[in-house]
PDB file of N, CA and C in Angstrom:
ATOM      1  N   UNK A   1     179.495 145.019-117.991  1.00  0.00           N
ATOM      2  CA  UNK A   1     179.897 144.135-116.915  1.00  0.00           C
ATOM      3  C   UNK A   1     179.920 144.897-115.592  1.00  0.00           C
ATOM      4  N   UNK A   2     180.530 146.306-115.357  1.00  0.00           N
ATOM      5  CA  UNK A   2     180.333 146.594-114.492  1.00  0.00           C
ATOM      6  C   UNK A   2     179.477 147.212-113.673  1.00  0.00           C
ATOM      7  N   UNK A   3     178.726 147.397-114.836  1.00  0.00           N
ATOM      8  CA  UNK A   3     176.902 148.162-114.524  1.00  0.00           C
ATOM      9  C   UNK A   3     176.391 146.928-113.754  1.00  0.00           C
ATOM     10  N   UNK A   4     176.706 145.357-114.253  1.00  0.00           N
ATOM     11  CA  UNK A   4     175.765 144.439-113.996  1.00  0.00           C
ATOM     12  C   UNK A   4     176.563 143.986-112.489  1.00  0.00           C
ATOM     13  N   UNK A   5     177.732 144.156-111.884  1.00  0.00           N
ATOM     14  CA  UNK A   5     178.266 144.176-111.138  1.00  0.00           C
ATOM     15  C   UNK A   5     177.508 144.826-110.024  1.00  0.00           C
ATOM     16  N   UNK A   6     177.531 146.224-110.388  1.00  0.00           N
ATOM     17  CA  UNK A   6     176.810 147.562-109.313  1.00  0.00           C
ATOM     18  C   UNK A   6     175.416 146.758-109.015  1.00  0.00           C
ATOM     19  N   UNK A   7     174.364 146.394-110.028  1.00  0.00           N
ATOM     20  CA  UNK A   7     173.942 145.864-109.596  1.00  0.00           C
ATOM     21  C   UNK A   7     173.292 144.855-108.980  1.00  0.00           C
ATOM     22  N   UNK A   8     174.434 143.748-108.722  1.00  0.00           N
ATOM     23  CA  UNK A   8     173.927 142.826-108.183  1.00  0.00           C
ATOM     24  C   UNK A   8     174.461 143.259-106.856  1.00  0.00           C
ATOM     25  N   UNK A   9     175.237 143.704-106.597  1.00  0.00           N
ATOM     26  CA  UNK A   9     175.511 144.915-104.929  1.00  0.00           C
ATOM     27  C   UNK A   9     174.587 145.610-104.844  1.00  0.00           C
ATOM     28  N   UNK A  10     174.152 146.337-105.411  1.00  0.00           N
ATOM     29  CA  UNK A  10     173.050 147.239-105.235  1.00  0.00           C
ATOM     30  C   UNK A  10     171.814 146.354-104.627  1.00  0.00           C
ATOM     31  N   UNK A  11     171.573 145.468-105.188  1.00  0.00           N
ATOM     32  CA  UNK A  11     170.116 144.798-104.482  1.00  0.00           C
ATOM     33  C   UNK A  11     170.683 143.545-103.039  1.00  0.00           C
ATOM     34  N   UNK A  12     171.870 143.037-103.797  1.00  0.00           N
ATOM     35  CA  UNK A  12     172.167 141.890-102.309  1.00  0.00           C
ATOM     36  C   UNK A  12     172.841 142.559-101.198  1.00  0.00           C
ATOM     37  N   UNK A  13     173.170 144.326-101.059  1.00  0.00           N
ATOM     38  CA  UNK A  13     173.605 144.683 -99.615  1.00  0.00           C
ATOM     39  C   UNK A  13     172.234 145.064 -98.784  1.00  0.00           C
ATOM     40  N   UNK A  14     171.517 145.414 -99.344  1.00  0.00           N
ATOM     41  CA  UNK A  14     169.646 145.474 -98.138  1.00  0.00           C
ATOM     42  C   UNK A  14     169.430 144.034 -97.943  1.00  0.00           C
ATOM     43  N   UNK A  15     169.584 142.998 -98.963  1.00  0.00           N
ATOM     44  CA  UNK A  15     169.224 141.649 -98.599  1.00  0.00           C
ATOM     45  C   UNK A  15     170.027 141.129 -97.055  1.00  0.00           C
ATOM     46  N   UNK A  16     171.174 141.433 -96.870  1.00  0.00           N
ATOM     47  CA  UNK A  16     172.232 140.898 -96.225  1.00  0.00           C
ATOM     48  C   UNK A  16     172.155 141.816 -95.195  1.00  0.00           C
ATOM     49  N   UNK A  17     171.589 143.703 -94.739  1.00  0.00           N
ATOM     50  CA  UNK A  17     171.488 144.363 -94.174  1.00  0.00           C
ATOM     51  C   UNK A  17     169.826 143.337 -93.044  1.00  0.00           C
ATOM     52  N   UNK A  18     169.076 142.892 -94.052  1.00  0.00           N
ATOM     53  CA  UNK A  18     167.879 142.312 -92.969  1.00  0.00           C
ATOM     54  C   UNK A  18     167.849 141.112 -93.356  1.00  0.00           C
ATOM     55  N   UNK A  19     168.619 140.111 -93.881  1.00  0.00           N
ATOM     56  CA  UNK A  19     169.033 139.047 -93.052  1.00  0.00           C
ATOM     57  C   UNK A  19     170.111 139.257 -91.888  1.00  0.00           C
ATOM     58  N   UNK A  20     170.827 139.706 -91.635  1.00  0.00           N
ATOM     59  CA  UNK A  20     171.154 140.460 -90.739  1.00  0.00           C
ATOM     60  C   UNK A  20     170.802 140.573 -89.304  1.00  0.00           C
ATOM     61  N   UNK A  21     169.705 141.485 -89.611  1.00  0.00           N
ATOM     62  CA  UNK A  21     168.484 142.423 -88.570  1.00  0.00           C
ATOM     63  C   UNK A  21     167.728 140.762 -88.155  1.00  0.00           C
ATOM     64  N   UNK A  22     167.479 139.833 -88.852  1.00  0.00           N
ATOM     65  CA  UNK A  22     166.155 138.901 -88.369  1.00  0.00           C
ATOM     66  C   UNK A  22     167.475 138.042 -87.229  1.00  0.00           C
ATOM     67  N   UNK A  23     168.470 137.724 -87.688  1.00  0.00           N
ATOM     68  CA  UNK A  23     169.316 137.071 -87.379  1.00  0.00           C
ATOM     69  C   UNK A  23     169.399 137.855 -85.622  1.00  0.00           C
ATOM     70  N   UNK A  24     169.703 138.636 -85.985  1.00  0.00           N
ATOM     71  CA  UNK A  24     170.459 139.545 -84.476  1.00  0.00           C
ATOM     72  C   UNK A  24     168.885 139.786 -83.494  1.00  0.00           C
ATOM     73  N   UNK A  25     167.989 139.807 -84.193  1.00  0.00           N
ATOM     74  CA  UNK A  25     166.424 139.382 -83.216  1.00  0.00           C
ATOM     75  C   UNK A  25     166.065 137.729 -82.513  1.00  0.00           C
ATOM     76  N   UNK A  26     166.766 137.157 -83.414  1.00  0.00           N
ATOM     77  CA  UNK A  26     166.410 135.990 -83.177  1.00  0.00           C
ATOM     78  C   UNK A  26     167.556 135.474 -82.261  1.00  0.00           C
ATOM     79  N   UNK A  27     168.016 136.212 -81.575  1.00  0.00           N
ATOM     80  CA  UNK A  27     169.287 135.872 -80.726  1.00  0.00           C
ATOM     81  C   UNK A  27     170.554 135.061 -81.454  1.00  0.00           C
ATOM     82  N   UNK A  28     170.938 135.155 -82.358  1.00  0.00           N
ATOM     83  CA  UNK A  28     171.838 134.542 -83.828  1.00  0.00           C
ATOM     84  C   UNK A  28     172.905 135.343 -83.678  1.00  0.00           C
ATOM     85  N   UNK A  29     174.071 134.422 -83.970  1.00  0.00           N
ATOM     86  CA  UNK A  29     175.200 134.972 -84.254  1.00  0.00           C
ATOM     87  C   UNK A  29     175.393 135.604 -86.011  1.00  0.00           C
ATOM     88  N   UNK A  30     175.476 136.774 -86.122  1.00  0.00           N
ATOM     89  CA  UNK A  30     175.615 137.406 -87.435  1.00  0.00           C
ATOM     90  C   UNK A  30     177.269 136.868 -88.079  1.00  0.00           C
ATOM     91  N   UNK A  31     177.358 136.320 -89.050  1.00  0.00           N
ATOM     92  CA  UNK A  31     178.607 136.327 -89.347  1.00  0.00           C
ATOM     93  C   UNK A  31     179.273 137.590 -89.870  1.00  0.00           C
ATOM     94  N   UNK A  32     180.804 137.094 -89.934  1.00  0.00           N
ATOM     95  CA  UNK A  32     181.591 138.522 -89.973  1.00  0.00           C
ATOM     96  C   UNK A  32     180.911 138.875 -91.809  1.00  0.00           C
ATOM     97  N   UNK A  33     181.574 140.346 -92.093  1.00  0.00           N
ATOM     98  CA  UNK A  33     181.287 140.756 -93.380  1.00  0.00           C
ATOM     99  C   UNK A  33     182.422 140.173 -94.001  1.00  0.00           C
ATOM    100  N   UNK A  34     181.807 139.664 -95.010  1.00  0.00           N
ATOM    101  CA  UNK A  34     182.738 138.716 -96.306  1.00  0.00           C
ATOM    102  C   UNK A  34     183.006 137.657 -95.753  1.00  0.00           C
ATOM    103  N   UNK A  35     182.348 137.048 -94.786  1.00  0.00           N
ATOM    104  CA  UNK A  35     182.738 135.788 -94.169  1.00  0.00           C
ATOM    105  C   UNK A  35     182.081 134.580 -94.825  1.00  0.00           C
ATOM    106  N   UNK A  36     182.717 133.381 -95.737  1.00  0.00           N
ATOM    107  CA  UNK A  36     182.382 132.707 -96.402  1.00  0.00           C
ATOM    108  C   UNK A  36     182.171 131.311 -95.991  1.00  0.00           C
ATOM    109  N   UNK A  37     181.724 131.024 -94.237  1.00  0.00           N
ATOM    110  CA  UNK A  37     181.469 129.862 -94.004  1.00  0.00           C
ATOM    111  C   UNK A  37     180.325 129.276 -94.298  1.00  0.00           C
ATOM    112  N   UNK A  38     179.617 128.696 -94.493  1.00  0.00           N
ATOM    113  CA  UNK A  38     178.762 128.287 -95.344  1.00  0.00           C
ATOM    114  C   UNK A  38     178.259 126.599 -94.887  1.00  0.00           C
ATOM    115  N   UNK A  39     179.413 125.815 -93.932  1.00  0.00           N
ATOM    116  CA  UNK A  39     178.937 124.629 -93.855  1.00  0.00           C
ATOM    117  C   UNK A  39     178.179 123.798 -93.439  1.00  0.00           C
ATOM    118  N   UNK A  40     177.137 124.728 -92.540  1.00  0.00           N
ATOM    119  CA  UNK A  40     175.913 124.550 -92.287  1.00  0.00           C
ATOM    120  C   UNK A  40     174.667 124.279 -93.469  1.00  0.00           C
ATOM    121  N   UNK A  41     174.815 124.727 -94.673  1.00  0.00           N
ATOM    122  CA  UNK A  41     174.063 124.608 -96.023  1.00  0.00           C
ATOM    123  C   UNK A  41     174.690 124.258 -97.053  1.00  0.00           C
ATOM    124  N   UNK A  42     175.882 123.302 -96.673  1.00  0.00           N
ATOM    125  CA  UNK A  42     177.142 123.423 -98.492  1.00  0.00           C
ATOM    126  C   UNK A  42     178.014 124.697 -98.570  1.00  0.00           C
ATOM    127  N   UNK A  43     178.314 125.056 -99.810  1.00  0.00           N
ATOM    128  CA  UNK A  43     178.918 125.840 -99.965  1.00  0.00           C
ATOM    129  C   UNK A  43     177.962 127.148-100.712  1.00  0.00           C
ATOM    130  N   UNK A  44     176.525 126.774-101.008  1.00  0.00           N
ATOM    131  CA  UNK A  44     176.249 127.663-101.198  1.00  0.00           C
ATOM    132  C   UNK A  44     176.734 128.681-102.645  1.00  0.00           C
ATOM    133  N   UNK A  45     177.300 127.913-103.420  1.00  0.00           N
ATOM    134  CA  UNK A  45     177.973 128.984-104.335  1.00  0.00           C
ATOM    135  C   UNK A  45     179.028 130.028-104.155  1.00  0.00           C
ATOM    136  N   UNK A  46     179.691 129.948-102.016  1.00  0.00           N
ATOM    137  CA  UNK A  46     180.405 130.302-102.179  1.00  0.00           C
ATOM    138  C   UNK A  46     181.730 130.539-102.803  1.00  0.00           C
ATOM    139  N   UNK A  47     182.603 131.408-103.288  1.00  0.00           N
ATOM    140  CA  UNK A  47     183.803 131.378-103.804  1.00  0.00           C
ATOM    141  C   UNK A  47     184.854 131.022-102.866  1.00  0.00           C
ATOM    142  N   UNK A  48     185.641 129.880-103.429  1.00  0.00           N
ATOM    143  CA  UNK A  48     186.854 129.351-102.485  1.00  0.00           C
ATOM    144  C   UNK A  48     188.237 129.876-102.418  1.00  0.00           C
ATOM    145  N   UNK A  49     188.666 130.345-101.537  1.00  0.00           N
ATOM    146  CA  UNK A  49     189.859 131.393-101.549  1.00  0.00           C
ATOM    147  C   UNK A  49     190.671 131.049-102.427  1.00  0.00           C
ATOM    148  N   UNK A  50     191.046 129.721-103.208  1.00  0.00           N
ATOM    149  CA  UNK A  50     192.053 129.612-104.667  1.00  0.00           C
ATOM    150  C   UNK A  50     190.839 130.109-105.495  1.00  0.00           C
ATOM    151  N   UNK A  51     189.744 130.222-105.742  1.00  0.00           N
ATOM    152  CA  UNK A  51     189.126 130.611-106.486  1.00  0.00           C
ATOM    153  C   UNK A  51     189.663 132.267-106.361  1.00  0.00           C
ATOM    154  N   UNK A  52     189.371 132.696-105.143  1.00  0.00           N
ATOM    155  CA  UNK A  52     189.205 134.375-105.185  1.00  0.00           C
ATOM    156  C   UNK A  52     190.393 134.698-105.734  1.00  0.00           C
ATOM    157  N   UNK A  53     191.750 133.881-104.862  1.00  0.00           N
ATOM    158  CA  UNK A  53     193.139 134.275-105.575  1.00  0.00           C
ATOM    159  C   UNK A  53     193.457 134.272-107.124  1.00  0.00           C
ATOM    160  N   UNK A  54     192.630 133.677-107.971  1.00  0.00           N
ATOM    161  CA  UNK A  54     192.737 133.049-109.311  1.00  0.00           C
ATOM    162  C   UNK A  54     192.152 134.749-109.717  1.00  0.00           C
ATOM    163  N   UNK A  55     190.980 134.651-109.427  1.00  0.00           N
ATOM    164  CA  UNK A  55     190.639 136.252-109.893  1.00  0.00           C
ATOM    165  C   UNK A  55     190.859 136.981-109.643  1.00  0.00           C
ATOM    166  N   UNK A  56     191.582 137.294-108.577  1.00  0.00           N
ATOM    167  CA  UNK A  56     192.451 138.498-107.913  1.00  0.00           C
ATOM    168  C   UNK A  56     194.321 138.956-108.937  1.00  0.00           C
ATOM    169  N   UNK A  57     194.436 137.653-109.556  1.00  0.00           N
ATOM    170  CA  UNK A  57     195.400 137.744-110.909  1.00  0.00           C
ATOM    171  C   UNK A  57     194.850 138.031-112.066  1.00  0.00           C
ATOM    172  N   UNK A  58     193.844 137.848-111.726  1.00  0.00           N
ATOM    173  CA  UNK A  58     192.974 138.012-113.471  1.00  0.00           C
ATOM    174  C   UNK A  58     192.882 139.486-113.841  1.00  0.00           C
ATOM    175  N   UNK A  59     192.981 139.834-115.329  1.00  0.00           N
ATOM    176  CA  UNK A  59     192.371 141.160-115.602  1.00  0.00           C
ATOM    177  C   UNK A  59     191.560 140.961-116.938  1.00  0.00           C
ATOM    178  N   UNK A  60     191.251 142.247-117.568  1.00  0.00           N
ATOM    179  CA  UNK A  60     190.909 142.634-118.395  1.00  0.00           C
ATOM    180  C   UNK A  60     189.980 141.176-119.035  1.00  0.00           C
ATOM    181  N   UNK A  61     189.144 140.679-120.377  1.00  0.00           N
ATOM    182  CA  UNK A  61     188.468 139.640-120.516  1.00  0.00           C
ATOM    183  C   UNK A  61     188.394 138.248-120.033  1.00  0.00           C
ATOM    184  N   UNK A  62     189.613 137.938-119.017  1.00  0.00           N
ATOM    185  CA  UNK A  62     189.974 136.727-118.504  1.00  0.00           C
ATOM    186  C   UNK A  62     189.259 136.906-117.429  1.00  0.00           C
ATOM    187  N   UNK A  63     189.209 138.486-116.444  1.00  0.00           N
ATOM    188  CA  UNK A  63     189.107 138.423-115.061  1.00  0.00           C
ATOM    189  C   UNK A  63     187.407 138.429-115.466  1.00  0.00           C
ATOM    190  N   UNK A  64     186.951 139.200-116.571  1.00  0.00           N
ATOM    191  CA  UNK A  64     185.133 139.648-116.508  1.00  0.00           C
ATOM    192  C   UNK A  64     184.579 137.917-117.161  1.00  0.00           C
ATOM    193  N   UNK A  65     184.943 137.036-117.889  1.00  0.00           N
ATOM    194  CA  UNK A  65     184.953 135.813-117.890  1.00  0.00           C
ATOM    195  C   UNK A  65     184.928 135.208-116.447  1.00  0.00           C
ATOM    196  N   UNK A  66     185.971 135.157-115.626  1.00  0.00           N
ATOM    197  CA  UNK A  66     185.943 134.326-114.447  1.00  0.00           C
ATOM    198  C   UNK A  66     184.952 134.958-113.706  1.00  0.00           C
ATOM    199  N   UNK A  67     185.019 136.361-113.562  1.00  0.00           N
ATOM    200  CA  UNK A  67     183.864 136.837-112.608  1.00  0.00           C
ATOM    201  C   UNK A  67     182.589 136.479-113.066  1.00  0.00           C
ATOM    202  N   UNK A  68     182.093 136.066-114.409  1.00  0.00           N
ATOM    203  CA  UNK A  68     180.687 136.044-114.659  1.00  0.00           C
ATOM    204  C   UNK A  68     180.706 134.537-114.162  1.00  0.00           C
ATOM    205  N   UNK A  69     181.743 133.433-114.259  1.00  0.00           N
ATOM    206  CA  UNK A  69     181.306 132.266-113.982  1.00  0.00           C
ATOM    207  C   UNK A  69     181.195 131.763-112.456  1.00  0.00           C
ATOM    208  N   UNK A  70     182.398 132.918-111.962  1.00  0.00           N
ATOM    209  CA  UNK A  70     181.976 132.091-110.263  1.00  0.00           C
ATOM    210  C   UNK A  70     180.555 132.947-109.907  1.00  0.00           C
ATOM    211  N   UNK A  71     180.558 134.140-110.465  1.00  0.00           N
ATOM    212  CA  UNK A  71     178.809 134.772-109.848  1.00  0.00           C
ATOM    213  C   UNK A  71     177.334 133.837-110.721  1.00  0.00           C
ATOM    214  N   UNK A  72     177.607 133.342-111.453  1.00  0.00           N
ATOM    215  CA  UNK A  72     176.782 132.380-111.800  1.00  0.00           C
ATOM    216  C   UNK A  72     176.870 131.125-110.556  1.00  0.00           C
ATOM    217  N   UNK A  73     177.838 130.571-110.664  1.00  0.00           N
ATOM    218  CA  UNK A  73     177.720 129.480-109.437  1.00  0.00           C
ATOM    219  C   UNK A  73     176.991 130.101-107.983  1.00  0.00           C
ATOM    220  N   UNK A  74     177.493 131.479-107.758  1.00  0.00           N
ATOM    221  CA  UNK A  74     177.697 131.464-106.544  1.00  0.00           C
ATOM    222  C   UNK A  74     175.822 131.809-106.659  1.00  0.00           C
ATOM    223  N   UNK A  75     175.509 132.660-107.765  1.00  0.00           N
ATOM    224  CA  UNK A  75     173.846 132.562-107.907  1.00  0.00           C
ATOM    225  C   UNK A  75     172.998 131.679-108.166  1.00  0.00           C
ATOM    226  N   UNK A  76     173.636 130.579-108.555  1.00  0.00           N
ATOM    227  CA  UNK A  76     172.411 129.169-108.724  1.00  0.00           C
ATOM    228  C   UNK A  76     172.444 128.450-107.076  1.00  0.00           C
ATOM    229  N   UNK A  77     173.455 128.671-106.565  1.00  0.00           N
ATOM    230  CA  UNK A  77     174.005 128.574-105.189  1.00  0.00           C
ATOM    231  C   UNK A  77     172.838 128.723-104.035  1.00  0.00           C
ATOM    232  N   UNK A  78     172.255 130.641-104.016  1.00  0.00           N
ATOM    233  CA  UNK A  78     171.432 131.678-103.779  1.00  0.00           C
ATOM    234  C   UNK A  78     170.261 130.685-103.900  1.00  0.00           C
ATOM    235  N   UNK A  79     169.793 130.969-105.559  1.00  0.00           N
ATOM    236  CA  UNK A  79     168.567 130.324-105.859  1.00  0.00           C
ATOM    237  C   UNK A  79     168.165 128.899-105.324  1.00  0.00           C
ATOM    238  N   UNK A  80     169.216 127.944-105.252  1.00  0.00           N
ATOM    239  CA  UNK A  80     169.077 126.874-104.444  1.00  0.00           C
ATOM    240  C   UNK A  80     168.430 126.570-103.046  1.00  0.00           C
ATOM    241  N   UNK A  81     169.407 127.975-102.155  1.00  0.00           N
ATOM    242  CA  UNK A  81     169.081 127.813-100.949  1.00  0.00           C
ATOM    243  C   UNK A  81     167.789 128.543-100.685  1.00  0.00           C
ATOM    244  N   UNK A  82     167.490 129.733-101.579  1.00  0.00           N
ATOM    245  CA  UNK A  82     165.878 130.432-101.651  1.00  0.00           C
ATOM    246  C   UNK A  82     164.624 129.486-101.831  1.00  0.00           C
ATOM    247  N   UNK A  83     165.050 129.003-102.816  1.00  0.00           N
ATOM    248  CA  UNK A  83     164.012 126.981-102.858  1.00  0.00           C
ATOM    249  C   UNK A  83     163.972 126.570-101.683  1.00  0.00           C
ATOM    250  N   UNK A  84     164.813 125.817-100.853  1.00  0.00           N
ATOM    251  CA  UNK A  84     164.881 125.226 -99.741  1.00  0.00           C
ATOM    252  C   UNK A  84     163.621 126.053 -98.746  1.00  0.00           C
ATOM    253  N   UNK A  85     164.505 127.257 -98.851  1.00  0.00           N
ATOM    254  CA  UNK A  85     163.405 128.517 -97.902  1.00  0.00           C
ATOM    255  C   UNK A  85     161.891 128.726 -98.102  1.00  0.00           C
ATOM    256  N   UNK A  86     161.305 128.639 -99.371  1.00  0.00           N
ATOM    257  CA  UNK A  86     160.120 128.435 -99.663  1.00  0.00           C
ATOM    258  C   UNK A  86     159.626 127.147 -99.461  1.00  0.00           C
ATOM    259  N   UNK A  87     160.456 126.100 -99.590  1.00  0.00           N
ATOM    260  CA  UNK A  87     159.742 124.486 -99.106  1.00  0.00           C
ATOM    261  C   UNK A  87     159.890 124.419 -97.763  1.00  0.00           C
ATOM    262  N   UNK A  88     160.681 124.850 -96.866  1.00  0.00           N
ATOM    263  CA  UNK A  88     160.820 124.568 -95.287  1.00  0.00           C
ATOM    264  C   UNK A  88     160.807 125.281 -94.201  1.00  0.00           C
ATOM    265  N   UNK A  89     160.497 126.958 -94.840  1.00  0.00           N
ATOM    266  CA  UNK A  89     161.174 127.874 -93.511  1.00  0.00           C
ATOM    267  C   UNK A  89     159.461 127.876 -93.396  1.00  0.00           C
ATOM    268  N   UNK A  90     159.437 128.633 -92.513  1.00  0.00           N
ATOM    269  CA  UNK A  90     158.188 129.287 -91.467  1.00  0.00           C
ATOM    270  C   UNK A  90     158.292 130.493 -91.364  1.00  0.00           C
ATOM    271  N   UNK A  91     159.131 131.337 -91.933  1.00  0.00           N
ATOM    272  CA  UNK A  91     159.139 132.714 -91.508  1.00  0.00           C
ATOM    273  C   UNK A  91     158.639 133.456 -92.762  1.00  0.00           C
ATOM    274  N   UNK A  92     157.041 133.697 -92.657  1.00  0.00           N
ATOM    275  CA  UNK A  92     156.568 134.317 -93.808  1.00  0.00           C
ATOM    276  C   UNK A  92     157.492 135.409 -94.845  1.00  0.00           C
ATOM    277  N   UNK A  93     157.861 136.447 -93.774  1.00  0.00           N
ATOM    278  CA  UNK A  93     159.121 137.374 -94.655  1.00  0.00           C
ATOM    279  C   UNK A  93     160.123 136.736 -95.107  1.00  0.00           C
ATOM    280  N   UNK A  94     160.922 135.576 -94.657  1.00  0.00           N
ATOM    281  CA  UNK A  94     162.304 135.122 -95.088  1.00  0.00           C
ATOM    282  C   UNK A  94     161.566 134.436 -97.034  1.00  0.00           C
ATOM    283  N   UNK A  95     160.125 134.094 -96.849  1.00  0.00           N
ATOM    284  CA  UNK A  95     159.740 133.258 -97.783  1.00  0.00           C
ATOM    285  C   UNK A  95     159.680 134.265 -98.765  1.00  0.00           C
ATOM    286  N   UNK A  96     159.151 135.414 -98.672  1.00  0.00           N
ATOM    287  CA  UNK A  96     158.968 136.538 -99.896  1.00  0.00           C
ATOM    288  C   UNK A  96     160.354 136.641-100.381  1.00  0.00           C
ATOM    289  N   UNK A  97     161.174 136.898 -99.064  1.00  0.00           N
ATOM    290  CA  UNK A  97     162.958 137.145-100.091  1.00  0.00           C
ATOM    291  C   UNK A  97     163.074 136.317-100.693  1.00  0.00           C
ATOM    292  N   UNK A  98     162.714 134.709-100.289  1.00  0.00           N
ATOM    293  CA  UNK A  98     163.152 133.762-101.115  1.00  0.00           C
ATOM    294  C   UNK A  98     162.334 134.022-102.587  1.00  0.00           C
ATOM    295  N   UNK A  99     161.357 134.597-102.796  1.00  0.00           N
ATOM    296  CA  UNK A  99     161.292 134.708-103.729  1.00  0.00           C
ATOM    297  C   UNK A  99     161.478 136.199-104.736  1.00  0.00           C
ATOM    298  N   UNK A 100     161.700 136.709-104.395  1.00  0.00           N
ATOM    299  CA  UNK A 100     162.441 137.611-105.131  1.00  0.00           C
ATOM    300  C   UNK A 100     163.623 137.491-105.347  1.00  0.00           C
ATOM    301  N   UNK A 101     164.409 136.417-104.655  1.00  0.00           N
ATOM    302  CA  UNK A 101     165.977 135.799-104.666  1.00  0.00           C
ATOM    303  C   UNK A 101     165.401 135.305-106.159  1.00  0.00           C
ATOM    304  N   UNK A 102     164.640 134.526-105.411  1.00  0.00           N
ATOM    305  CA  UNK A 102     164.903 133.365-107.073  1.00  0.00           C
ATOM    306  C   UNK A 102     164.783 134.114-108.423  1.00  0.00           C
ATOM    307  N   UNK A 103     163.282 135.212-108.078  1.00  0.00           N
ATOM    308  CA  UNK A 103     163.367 135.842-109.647  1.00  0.00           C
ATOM    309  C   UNK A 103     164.608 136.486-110.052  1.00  0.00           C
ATOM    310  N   UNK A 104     165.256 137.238-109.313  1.00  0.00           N
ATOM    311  CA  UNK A 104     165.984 138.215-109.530  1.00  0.00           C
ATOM    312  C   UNK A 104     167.174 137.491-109.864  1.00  0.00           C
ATOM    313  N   UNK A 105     167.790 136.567-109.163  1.00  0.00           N
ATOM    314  CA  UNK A 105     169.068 136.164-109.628  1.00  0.00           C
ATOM    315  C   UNK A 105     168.643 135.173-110.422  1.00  0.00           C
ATOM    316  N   UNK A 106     167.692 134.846-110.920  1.00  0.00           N
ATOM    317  CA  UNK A 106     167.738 133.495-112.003  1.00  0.00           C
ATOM    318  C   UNK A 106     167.864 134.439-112.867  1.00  0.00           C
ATOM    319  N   UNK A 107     167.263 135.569-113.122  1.00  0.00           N
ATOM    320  CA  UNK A 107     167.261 136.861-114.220  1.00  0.00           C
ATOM    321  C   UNK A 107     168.584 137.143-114.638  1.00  0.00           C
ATOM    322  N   UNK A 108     169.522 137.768-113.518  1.00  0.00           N
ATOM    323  CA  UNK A 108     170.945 137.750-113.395  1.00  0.00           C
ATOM    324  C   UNK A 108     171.582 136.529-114.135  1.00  0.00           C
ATOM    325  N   UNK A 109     171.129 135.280-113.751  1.00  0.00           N
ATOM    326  CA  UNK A 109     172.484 134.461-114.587  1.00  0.00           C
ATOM    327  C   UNK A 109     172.054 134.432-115.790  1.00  0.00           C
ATOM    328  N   UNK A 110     170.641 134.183-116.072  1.00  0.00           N
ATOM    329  CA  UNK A 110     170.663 134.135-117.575  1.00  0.00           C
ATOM    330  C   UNK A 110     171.254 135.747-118.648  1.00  0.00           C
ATOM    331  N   UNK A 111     171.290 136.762-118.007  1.00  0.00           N
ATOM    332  CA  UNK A 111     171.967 137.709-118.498  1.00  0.00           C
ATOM    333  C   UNK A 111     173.519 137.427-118.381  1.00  0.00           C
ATOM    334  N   UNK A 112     174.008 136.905-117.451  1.00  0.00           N
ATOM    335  CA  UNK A 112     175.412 136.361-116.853  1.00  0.00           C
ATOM    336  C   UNK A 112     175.910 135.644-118.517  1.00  0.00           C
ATOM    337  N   UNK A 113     174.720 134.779-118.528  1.00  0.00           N
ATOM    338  CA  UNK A 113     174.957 133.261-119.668  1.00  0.00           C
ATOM    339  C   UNK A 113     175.474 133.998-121.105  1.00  0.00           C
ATOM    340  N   UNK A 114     174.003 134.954-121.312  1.00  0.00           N
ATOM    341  CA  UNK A 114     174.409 135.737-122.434  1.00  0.00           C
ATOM    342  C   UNK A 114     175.499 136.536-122.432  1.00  0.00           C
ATOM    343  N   UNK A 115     176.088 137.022-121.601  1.00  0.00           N
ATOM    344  CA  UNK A 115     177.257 137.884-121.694  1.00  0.00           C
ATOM    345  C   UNK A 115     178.376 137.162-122.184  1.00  0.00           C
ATOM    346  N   UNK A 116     178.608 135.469-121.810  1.00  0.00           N
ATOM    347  CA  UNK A 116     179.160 134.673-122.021  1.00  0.00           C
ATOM    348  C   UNK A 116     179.167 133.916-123.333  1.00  0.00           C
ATOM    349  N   UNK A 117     177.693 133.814-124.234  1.00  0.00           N
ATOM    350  CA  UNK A 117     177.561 133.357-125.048  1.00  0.00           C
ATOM    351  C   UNK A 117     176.732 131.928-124.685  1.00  0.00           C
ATOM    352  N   UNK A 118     176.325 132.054-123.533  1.00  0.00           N
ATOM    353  CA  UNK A 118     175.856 130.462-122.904  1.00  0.00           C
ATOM    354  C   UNK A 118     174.726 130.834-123.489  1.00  0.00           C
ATOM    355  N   UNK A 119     173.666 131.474-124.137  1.00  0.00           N
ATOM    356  CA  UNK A 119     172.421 131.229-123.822  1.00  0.00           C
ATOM    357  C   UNK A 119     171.982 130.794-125.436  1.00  0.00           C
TER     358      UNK A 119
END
């Protein structure tokens, strides 16, 4: 669990480092870090602060349970809005992330599922 943790940080802080970078070129307001507004696209799979508080009590198989299910949401979330990006954006590079979004975290939940017993 926590290997699979490292890396889903490991690949979504460069994602978020140049979405970022395109954002702050394009004269865009960057949101803050860990900032979970989202209501411009839904929620995105974000986690809702009774959510975070719920897992912030959690430990040991309860807390790696809740964490695999809100990072599943919050990754079909991802993959959702990476779709959108390949059907509507114009920005050739934003379209490649979108697709390495999709492979990579559809990969992620179905490992997510199995960890769970979903698959």
């Amino acid at each position: 669990m926590k290997k699979l943790a490292e890396q889903i940080k490991k690949a979504q802080d460069p994602e978020i480092k140049t979405l970022s970078g395109w954002l702050t070129s394009w004269g865009e307001q960057v949101p803050a870090e860990g900032a979970m507004d989202h209501s411009a696209h839904g929620t995105g799979g974000m986690m809702t602060t009774e959510e975070m508080d719920e897992l912030d009590k959690a430990s040991g198989t309860a807390f790696d349970t809740a964490f695999m299910e809100m990072m599943i949401k919050h990754h079909e979330g991802a993959v959702a809005m990476a779709r959108t990006e390949k059907a509507e954006g114009a920005f050739p590079d934003a379209k490649k992330m979108a697709d390495a979004i999709i492979t990579s975290q559809t990969a992620e939940i179905a490992r997510m599922n199995d960890f769970l017993g979903k698959s």
